[in-house]
N, C-alpha and C. Protein backbone atom coordinates (compact mmCIF):
# COMPACT_ATOMS: atom_id res chain seq x y z
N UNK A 1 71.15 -10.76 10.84
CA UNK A 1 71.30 -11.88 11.77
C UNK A 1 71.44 -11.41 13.21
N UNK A 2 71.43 -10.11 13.49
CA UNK A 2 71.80 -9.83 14.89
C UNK A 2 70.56 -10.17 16.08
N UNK A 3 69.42 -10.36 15.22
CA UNK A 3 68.09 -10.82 16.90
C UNK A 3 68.24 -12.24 16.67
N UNK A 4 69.30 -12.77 16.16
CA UNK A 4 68.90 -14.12 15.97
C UNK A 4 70.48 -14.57 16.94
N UNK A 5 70.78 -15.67 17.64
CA UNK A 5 71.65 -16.14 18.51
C UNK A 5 72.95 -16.24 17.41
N UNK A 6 74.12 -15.57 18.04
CA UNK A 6 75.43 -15.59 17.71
C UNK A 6 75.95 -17.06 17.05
N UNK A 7 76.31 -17.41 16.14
CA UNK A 7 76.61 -19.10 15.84
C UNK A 7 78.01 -18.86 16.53
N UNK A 8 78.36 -20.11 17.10
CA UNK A 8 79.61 -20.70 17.79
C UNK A 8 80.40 -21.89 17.05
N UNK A 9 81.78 -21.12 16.84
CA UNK A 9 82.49 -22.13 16.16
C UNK A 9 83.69 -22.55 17.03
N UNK A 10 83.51 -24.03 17.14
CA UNK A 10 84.43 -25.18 18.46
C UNK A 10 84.83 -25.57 17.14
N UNK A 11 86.26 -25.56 17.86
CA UNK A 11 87.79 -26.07 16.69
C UNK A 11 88.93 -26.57 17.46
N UNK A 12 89.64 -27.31 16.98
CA UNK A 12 90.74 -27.62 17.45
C UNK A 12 90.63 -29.31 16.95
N UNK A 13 92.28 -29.94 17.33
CA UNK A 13 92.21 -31.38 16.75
C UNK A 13 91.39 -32.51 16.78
N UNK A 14 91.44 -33.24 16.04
CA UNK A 14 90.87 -34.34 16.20
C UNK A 14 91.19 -34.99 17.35
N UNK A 15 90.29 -35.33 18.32
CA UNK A 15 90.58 -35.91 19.48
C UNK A 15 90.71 -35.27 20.64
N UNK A 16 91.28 -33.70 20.40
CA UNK A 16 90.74 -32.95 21.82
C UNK A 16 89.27 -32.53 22.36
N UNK A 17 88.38 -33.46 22.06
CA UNK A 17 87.29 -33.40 23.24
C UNK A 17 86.09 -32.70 22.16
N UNK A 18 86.25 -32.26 21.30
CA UNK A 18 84.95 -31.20 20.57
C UNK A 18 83.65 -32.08 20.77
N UNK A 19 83.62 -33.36 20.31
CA UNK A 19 82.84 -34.17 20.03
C UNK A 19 81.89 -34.09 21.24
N UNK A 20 82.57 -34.55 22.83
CA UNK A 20 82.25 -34.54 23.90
C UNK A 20 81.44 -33.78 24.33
N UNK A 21 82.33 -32.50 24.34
CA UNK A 21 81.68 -31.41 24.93
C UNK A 21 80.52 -30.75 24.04
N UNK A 22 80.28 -31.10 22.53
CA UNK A 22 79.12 -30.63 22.00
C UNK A 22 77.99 -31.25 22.60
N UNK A 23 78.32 -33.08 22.56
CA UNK A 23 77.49 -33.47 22.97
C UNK A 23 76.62 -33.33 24.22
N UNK A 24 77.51 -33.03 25.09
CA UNK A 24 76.62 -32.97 26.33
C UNK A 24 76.03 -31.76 26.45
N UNK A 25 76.38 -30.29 25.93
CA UNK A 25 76.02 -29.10 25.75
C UNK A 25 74.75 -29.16 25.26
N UNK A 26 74.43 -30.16 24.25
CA UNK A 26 73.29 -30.57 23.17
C UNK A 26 72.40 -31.42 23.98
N UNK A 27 72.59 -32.25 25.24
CA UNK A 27 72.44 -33.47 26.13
C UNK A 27 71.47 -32.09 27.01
N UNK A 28 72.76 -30.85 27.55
CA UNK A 28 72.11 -30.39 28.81
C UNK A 28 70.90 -29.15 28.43
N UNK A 29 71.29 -29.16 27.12
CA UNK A 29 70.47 -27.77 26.77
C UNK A 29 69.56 -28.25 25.61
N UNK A 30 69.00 -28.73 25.01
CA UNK A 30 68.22 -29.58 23.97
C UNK A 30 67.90 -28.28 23.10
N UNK A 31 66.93 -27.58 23.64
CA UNK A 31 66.30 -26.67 22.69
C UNK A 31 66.63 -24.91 22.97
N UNK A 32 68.01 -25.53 23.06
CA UNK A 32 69.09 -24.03 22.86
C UNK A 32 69.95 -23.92 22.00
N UNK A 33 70.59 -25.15 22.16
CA UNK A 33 71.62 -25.43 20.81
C UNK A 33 71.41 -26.59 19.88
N UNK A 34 72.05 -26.41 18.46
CA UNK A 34 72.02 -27.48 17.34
C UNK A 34 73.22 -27.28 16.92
N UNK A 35 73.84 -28.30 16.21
CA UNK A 35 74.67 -28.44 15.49
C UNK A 35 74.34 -28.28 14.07
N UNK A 36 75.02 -27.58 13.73
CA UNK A 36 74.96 -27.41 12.32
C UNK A 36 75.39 -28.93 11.56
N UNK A 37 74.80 -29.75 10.60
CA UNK A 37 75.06 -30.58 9.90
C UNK A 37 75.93 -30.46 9.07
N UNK A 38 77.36 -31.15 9.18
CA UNK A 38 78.45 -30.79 8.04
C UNK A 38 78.27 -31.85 6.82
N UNK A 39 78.78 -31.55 5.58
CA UNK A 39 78.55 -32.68 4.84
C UNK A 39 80.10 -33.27 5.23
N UNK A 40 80.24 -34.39 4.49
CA UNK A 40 81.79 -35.01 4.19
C UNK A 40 81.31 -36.32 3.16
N UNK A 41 82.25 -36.47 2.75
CA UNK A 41 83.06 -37.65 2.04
C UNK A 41 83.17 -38.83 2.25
N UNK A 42 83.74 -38.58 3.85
CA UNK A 42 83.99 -39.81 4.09
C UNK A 42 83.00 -40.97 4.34
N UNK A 43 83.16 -42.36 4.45
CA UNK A 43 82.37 -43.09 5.09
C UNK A 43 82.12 -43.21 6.74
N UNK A 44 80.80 -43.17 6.95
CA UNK A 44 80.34 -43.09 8.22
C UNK A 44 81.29 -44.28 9.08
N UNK A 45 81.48 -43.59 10.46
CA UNK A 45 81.84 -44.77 11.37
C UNK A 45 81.07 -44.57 12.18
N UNK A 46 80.82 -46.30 12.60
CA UNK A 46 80.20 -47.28 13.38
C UNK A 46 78.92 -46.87 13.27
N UNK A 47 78.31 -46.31 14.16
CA UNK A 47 76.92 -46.07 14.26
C UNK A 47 76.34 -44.68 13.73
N UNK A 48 77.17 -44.08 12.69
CA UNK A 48 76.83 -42.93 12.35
C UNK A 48 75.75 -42.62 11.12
N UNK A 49 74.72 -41.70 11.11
CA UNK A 49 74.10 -42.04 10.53
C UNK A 49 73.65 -40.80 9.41
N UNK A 50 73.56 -41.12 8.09
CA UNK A 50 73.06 -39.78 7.01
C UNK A 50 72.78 -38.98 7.54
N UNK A 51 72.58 -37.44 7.65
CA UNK A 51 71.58 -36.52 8.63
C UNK A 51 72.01 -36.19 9.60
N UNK A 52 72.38 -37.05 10.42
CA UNK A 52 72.39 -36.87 11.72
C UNK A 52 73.56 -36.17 12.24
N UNK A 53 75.06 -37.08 12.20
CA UNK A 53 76.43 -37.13 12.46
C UNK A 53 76.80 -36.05 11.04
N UNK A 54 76.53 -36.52 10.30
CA UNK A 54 77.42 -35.64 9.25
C UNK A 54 76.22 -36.06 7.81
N UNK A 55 75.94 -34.93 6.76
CA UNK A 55 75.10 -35.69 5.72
C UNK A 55 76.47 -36.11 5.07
N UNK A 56 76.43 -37.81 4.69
CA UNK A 56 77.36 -38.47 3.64
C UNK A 56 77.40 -38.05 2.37
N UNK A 57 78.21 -37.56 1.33
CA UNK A 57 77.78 -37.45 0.16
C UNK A 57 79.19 -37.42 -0.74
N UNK A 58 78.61 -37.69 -1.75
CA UNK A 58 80.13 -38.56 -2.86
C UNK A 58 81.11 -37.19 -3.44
N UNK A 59 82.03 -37.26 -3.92
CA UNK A 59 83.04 -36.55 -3.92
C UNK A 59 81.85 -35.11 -5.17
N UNK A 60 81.91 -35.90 -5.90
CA UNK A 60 80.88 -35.13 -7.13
C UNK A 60 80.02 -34.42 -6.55
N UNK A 61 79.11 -34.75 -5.68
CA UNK A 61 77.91 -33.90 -5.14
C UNK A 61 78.45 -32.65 -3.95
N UNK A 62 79.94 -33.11 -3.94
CA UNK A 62 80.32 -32.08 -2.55
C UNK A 62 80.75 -30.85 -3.49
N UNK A 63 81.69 -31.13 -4.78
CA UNK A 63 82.14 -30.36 -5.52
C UNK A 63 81.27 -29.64 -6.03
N UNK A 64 80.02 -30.30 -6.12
CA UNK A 64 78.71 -29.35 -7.27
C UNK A 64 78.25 -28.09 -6.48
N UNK A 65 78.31 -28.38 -4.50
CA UNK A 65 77.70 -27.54 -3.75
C UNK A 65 78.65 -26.27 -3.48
N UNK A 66 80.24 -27.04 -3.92
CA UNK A 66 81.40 -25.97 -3.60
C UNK A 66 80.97 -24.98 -4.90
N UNK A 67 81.00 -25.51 -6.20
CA UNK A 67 80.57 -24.71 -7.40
C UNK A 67 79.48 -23.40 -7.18
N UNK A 68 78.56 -24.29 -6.41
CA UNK A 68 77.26 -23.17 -6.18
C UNK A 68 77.58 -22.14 -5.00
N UNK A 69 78.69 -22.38 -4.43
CA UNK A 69 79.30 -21.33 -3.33
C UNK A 69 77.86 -22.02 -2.03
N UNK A 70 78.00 -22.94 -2.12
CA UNK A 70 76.97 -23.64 -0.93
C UNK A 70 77.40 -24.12 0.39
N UNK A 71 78.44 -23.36 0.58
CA UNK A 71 79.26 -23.26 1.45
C UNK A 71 80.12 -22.47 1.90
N UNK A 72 79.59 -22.11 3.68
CA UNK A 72 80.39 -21.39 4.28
C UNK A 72 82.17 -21.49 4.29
N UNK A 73 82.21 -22.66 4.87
CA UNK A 73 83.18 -22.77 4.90
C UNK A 73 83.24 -24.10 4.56
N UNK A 74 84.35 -24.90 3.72
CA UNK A 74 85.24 -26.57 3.28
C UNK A 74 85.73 -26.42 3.36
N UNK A 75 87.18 -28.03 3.48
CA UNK A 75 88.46 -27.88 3.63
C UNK A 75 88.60 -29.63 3.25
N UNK A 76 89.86 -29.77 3.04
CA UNK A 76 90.22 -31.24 2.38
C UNK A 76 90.86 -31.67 3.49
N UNK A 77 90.29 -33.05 4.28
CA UNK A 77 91.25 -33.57 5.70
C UNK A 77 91.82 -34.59 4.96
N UNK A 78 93.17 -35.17 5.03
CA UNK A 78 93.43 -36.47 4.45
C UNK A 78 92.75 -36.43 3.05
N UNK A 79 92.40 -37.56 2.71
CA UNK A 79 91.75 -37.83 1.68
C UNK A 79 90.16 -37.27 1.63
N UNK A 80 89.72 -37.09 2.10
CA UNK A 80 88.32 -36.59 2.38
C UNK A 80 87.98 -35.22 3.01
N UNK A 81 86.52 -34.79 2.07
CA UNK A 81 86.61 -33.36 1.89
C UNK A 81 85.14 -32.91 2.81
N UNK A 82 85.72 -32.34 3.75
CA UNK A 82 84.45 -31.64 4.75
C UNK A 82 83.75 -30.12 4.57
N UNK A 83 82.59 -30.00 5.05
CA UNK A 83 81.90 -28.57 4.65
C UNK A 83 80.71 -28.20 5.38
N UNK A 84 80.37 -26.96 6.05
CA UNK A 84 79.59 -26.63 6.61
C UNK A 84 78.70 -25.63 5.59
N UNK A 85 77.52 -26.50 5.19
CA UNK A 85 76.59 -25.56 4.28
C UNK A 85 76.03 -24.65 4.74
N UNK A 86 75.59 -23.33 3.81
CA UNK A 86 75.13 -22.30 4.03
C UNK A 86 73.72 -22.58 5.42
N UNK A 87 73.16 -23.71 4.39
CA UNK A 87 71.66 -23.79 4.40
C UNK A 87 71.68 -24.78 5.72
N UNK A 88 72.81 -25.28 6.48
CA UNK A 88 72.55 -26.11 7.74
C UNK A 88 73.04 -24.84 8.60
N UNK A 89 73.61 -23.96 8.19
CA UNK A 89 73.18 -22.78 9.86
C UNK A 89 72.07 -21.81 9.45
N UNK A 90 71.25 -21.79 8.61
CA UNK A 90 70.40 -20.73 8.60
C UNK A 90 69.33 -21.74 9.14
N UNK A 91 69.14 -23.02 8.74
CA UNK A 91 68.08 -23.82 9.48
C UNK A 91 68.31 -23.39 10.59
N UNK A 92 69.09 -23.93 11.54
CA UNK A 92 69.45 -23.53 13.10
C UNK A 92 68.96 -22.39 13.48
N UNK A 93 69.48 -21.17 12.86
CA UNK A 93 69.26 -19.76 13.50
C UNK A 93 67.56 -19.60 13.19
N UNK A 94 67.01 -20.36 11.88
CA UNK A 94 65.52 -20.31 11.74
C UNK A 94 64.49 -20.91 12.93
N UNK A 95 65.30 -21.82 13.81
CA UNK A 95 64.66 -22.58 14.91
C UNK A 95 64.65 -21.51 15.85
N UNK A 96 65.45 -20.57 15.79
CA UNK A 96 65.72 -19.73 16.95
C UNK A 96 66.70 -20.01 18.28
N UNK A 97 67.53 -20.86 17.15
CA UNK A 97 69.02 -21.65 18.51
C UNK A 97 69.98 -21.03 18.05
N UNK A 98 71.22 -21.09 19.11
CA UNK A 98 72.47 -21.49 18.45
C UNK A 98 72.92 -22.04 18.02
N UNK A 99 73.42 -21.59 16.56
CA UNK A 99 74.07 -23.04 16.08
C UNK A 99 75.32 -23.29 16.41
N UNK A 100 75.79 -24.27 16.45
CA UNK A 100 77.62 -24.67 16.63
C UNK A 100 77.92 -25.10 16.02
N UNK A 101 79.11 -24.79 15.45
CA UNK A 101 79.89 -25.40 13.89
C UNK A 101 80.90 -26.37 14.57
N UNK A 102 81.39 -27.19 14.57
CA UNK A 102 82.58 -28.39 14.49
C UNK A 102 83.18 -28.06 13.31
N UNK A 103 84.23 -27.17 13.33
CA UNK A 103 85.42 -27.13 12.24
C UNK A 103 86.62 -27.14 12.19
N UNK A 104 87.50 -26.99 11.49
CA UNK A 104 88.75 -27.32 11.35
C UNK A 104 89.54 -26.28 11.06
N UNK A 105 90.56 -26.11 11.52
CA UNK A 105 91.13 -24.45 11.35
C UNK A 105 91.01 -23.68 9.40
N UNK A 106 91.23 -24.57 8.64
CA UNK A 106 90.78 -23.87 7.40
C UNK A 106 89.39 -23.42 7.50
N UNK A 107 88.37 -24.22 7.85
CA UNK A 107 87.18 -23.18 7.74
C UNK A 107 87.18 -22.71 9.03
N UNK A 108 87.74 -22.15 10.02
CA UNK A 108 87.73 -20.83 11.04
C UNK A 108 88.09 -19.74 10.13
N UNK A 109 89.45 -19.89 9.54
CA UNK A 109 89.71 -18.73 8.83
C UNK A 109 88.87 -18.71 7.38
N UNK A 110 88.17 -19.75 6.83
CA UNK A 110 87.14 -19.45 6.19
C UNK A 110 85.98 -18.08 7.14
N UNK A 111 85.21 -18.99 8.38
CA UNK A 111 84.56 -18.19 8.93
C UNK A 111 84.49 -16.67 9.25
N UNK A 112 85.62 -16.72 9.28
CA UNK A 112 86.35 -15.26 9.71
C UNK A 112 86.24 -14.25 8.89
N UNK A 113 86.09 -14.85 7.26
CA UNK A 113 86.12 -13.87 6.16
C UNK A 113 84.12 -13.48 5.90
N UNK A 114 83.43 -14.27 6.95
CA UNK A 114 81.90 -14.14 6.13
C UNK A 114 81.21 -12.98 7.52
N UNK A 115 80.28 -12.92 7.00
CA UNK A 115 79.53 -12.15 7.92
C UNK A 115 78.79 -12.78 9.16
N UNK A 116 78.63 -13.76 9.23
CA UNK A 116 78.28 -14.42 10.12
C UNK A 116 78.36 -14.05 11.87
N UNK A 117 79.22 -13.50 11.84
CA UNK A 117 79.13 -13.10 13.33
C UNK A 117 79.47 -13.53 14.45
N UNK A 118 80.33 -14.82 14.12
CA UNK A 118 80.32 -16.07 14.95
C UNK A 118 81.38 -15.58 16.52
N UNK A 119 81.31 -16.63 16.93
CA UNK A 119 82.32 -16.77 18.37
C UNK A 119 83.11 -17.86 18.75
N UNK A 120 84.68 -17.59 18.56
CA UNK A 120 85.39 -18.68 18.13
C UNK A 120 86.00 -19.46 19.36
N UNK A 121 85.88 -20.62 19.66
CA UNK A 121 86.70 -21.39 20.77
C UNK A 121 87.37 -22.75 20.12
N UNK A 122 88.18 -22.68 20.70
CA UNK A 122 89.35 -23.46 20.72
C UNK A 122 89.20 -24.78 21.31
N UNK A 123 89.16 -25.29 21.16
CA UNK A 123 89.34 -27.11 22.75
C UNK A 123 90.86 -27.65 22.23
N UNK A 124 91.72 -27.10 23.38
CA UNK A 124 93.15 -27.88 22.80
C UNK A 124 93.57 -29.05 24.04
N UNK A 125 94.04 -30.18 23.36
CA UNK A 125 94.63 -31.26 23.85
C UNK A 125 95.97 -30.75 24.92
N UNK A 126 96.12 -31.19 26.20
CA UNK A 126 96.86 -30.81 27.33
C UNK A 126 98.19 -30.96 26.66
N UNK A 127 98.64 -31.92 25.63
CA UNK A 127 99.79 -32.02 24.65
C UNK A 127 99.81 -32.85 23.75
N UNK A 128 100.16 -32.96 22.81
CA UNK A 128 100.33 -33.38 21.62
C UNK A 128 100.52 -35.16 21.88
N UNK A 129 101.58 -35.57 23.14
CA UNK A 129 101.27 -37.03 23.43
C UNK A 129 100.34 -37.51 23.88
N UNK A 130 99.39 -36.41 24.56
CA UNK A 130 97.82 -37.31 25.17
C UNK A 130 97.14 -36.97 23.98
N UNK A 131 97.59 -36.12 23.45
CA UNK A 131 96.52 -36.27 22.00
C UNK A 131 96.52 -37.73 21.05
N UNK A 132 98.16 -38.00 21.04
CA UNK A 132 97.95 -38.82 20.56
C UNK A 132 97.75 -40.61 21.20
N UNK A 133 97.91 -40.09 22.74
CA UNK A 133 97.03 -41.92 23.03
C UNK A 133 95.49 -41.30 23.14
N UNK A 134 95.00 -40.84 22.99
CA UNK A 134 93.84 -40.44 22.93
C UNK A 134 93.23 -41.07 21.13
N UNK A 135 93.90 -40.76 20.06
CA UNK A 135 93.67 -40.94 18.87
C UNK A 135 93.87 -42.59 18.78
N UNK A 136 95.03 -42.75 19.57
CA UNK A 136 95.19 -44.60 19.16
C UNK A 136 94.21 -45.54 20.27
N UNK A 137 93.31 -44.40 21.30
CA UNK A 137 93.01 -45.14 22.14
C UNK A 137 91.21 -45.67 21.11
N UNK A 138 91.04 -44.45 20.11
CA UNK A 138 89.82 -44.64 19.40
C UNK A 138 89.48 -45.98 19.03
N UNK A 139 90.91 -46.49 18.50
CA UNK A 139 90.92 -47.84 17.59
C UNK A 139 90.47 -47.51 16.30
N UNK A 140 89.85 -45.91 15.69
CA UNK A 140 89.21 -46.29 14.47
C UNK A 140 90.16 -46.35 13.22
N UNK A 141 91.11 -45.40 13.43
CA UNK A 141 92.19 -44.93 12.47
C UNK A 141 93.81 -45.98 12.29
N UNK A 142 94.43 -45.95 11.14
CA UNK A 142 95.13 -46.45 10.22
C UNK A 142 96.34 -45.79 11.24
N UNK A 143 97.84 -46.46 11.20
CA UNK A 143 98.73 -45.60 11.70
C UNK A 143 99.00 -44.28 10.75
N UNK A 144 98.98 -44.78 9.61
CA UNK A 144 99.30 -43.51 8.38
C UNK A 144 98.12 -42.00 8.74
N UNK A 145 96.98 -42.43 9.18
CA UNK A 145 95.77 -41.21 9.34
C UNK A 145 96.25 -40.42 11.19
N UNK A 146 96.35 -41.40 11.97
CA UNK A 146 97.34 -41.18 13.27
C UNK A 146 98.15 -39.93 12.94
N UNK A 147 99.26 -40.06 12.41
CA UNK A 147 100.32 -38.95 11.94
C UNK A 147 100.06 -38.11 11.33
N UNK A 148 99.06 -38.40 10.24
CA UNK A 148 98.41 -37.33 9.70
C UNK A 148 97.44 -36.07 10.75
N UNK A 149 96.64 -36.90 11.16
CA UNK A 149 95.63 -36.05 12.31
C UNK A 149 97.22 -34.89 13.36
N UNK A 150 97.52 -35.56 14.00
CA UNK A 150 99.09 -35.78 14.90
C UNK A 150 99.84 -34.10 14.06
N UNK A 151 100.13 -34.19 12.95
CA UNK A 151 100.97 -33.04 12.13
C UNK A 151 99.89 -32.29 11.84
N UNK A 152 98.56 -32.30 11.95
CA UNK A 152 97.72 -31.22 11.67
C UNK A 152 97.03 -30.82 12.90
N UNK A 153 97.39 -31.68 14.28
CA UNK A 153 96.91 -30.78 15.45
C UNK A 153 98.33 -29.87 15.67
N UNK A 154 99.38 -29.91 15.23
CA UNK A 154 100.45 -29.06 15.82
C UNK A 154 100.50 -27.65 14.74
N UNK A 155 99.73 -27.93 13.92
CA UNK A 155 99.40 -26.84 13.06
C UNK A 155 98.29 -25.74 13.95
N UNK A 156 97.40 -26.84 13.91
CA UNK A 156 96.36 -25.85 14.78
C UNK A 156 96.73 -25.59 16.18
N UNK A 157 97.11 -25.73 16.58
CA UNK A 157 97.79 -25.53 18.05
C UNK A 157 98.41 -24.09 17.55
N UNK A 158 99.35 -23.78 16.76
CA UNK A 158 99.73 -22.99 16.63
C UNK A 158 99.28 -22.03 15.70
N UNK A 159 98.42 -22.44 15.34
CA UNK A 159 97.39 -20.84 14.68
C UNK A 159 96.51 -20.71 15.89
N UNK A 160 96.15 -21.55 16.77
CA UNK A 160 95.47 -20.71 18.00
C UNK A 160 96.06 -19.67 18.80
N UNK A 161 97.42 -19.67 18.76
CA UNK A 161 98.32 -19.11 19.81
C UNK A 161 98.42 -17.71 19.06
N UNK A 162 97.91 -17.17 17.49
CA UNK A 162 98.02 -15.84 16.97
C UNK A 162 96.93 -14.96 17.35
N UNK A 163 96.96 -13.98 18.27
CA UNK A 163 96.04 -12.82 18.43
C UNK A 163 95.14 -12.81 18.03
N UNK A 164 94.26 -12.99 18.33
CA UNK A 164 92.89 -12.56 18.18
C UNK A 164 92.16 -13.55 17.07
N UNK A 165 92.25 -14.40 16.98
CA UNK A 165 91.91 -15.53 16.20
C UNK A 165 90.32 -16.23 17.26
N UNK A 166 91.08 -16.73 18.11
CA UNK A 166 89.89 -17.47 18.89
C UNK A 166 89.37 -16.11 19.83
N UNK A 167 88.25 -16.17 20.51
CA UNK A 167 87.93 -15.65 21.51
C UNK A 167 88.33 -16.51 22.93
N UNK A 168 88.55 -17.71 23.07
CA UNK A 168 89.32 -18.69 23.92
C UNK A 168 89.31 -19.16 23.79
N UNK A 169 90.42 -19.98 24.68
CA UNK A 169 91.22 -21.67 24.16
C UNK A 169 90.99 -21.66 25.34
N UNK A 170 90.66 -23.00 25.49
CA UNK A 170 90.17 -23.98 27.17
C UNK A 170 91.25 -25.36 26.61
N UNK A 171 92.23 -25.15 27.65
CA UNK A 171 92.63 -26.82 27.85
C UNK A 171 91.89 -28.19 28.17
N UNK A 172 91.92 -28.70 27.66
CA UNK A 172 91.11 -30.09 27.62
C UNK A 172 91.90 -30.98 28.56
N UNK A 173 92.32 -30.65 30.03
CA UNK A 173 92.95 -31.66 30.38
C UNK A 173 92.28 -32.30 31.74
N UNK A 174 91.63 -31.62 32.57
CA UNK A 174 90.44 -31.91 33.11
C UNK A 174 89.21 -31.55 32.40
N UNK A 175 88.49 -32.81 32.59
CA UNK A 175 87.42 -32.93 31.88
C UNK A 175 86.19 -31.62 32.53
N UNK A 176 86.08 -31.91 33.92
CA UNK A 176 84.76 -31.57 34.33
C UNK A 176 85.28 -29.97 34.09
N UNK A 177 86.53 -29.33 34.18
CA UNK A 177 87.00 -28.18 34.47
C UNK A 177 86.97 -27.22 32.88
N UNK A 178 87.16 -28.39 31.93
CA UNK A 178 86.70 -27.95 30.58
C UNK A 178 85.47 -27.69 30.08
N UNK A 179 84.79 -28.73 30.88
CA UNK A 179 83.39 -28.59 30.61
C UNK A 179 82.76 -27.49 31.39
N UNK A 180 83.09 -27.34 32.20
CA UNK A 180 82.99 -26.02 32.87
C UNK A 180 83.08 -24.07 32.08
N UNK A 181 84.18 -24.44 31.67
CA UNK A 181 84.73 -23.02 30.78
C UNK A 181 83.89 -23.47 29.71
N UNK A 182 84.01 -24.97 29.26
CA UNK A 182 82.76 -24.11 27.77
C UNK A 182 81.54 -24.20 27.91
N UNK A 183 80.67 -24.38 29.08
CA UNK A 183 79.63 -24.51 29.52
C UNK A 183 79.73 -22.96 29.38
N UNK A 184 80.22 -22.33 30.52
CA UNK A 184 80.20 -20.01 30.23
C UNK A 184 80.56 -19.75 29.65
N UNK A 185 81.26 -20.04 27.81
CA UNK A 185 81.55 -19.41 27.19
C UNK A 185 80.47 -19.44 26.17
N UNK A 186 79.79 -20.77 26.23
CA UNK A 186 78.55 -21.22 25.50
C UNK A 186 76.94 -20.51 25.63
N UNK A 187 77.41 -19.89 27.57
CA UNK A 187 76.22 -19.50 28.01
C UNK A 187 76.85 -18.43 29.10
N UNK A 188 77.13 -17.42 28.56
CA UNK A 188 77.75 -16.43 29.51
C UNK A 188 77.09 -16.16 30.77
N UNK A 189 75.53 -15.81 30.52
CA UNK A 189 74.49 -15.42 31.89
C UNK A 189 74.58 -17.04 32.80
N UNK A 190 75.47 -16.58 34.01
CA UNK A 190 75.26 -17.85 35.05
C UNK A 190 73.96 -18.09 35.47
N UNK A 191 73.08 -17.19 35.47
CA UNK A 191 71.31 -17.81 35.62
C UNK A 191 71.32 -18.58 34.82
N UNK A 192 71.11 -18.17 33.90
CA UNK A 192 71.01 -19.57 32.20
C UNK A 192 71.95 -21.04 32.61
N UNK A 193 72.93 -21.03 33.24
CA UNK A 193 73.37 -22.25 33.42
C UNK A 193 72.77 -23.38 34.06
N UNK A 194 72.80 -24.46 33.95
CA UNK A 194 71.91 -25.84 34.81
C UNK A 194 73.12 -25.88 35.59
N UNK A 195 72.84 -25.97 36.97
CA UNK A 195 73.51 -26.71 38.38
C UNK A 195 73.84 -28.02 38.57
């Protein structure tokens, strides 16, 4: 895998910004980066669609792919079980992009154990209370999933803070200033950057 682009794995809570900043990374650079397609469990929200956002698939078909080791890295959020398949980052690196994983600190330290090669960043919430009007500002979630998300960003918060885990953590508390740091961490050569 080494002539082929480094995959990048963006982690941190639900609600500190990952979503954002993939997107526009994906917005400013089209045919540099992809997202790797995760499967999950859960049911799609609002406008999300098979394929695209996440492939949907039923508890049985996620377990059959865990069986076949068809996966880099899974992990169980709440009630519902997420996974980044083998076969959605080798597509990517087959295009000749980077891929970027959206994961969750169990599969970082999944990642960590494979050969892959990856490069780990962090996006952490400025604190745990803007994290959480940030989560209630969504409207999508239950108060019970709130607290849940809430006790598992203070988890990850603090496995970021152990040595050598991430390659960097960017505070998410100015936007343009975040987007900034993972704009050069995404694309180190400042020629390569858009103005």
């Amino acid at each position: 895998m080494s002539s082929k682009p480094r995959p990048i794995v963006v982690s941190g809570p639900s609600g500190g910004g990952k979503s954002t900043m993939i997107t526009r990374l994906h917005k400013d650079y089209p045919d540099r980066f992809s997202l790797s397609v995760s499967h999950t469990t859960r049911a799609p929200r609002g406008s999300e669609k098979d394929g695209l956002e996440y492939n949907f698939v039923t508890k049985d078909a996620f377990k059959k792919l865990v069986d076949e080791n068809g996966f880099i890295e899974h992990a169980q959020f709440g009630s519902n079980l997420y996974g980044t398949s083998v076969q959605a980052v080798k597509d990517v690196a087959n295009q000749g992009r980077t891929c970027i994983l959206d994961i969750e600190m169990e599969g970082v330290k999944q990642v960590k154990k494979t050969d892959l090669n990856a490069r780990f960043l962090f996006l952490q919430p400025p604190s745990v209370e803007v994290l959480e009007k940030r989560l209630r500002g969504r409207g999508t979630d239950k108060e019970e999933a709130i607290q849940e998300r809430l006790k598992q960003a203070e988890k990850e918060i603090e496995y970021a803070k152990m040595p050598g885990v991430h390659d960097q953590i960017i505070v998410n508390d100015d936007l343009e200033q975040a987007w900034k740091e993972f704009e050069a961490f995404c694309i180190p050569d400042e020629k390569d950057r858009k103005s």
